[in-house]
C-alpha atoms as a PDB file:
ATOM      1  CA  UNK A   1    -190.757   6.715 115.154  1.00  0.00           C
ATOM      2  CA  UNK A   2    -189.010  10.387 114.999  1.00  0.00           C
ATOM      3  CA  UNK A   3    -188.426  10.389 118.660  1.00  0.00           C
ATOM      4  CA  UNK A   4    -186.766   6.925 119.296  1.00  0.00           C
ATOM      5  CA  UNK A   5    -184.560   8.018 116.708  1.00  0.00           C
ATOM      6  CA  UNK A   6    -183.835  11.495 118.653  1.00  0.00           C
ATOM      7  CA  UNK A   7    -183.360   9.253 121.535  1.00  0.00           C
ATOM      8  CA  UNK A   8    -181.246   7.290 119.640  1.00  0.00           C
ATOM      9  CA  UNK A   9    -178.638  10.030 118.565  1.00  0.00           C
ATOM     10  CA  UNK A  10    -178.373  11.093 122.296  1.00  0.00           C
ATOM     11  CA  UNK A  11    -177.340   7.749 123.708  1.00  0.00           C
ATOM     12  CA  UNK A  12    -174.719   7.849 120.630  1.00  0.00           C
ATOM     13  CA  UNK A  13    -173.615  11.384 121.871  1.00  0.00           C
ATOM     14  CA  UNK A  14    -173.628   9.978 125.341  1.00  0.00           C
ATOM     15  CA  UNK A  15    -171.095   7.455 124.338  1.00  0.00           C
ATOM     16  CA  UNK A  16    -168.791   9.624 122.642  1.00  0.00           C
ATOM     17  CA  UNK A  17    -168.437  11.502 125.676  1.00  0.00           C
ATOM     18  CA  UNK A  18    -167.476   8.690 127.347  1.00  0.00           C
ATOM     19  CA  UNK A  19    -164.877   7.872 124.987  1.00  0.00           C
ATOM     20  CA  UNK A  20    -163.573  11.258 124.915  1.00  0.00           C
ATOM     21  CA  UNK A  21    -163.205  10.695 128.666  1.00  0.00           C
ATOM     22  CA  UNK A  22    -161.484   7.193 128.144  1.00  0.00           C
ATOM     23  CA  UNK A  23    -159.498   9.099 125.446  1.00  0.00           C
ATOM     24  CA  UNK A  24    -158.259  11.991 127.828  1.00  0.00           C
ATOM     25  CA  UNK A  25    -157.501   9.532 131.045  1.00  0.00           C
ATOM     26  CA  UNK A  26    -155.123   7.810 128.702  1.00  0.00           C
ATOM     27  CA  UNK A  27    -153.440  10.494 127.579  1.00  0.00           C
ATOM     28  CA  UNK A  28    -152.855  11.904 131.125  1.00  0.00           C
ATOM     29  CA  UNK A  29    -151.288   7.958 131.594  1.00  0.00           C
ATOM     30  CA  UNK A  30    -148.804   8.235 129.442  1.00  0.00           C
ATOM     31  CA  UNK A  31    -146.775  10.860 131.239  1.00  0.00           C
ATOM     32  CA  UNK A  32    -145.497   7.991 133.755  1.00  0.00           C
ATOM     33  CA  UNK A  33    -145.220   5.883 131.392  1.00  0.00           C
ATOM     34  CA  UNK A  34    -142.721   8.251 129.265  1.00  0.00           C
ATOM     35  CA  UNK A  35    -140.910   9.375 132.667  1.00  0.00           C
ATOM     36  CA  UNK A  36    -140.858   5.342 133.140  1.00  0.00           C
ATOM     37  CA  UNK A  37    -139.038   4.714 129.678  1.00  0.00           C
ATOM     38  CA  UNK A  38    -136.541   7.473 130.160  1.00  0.00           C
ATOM     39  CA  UNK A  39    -135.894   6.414 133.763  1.00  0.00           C
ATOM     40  CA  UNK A  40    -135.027   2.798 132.191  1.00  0.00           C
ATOM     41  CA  UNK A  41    -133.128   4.537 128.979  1.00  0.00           C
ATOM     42  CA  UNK A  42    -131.056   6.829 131.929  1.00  0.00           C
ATOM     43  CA  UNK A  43    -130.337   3.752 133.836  1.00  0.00           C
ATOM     44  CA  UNK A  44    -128.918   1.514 130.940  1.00  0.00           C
ATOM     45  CA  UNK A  45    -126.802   4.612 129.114  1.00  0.00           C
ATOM     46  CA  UNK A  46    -125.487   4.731 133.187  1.00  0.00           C
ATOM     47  CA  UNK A  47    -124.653   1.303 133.170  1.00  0.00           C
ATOM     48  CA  UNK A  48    -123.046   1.691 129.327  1.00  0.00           C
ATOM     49  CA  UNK A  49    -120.607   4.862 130.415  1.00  0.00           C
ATOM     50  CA  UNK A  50    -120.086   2.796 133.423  1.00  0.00           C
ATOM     51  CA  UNK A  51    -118.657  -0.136 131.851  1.00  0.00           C
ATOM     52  CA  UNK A  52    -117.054   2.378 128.959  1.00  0.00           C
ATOM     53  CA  UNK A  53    -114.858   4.065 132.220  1.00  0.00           C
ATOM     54  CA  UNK A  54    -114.368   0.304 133.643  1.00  0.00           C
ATOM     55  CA  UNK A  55    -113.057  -1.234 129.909  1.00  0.00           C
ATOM     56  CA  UNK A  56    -111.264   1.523 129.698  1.00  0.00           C
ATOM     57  CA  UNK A  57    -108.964   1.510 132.661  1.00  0.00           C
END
């Protein structure tokens, strides 16, 4: 009884660690994906002065 418990709490560890891993590939993800939204937010403020300098003349 004890040590299927034991066994138990180390396939619950085991899983954690997996998370943790899951947790950690997602955070080295989001780099792109912030260097992707500020490539889009560059692009439209480029197309914004653009058409400022175009209205304006």
């Amino acid at each position: 009884m004890h040590r299927s418990a034991v066994s138990g709490q180390r396939s619950a560890v085991s899983g954690q660690r997996s998370v943790v891993s899951g947790q950690q590939s997602a955070v080295s993800d989001q780099p792109s994906v912030v260097s992707g939204q500020w490539s889009a937010w560059h692009r439209l403020l480029a197309c914004e002065l653009t058409h400022k300098l175009i209205t304006d003349y």
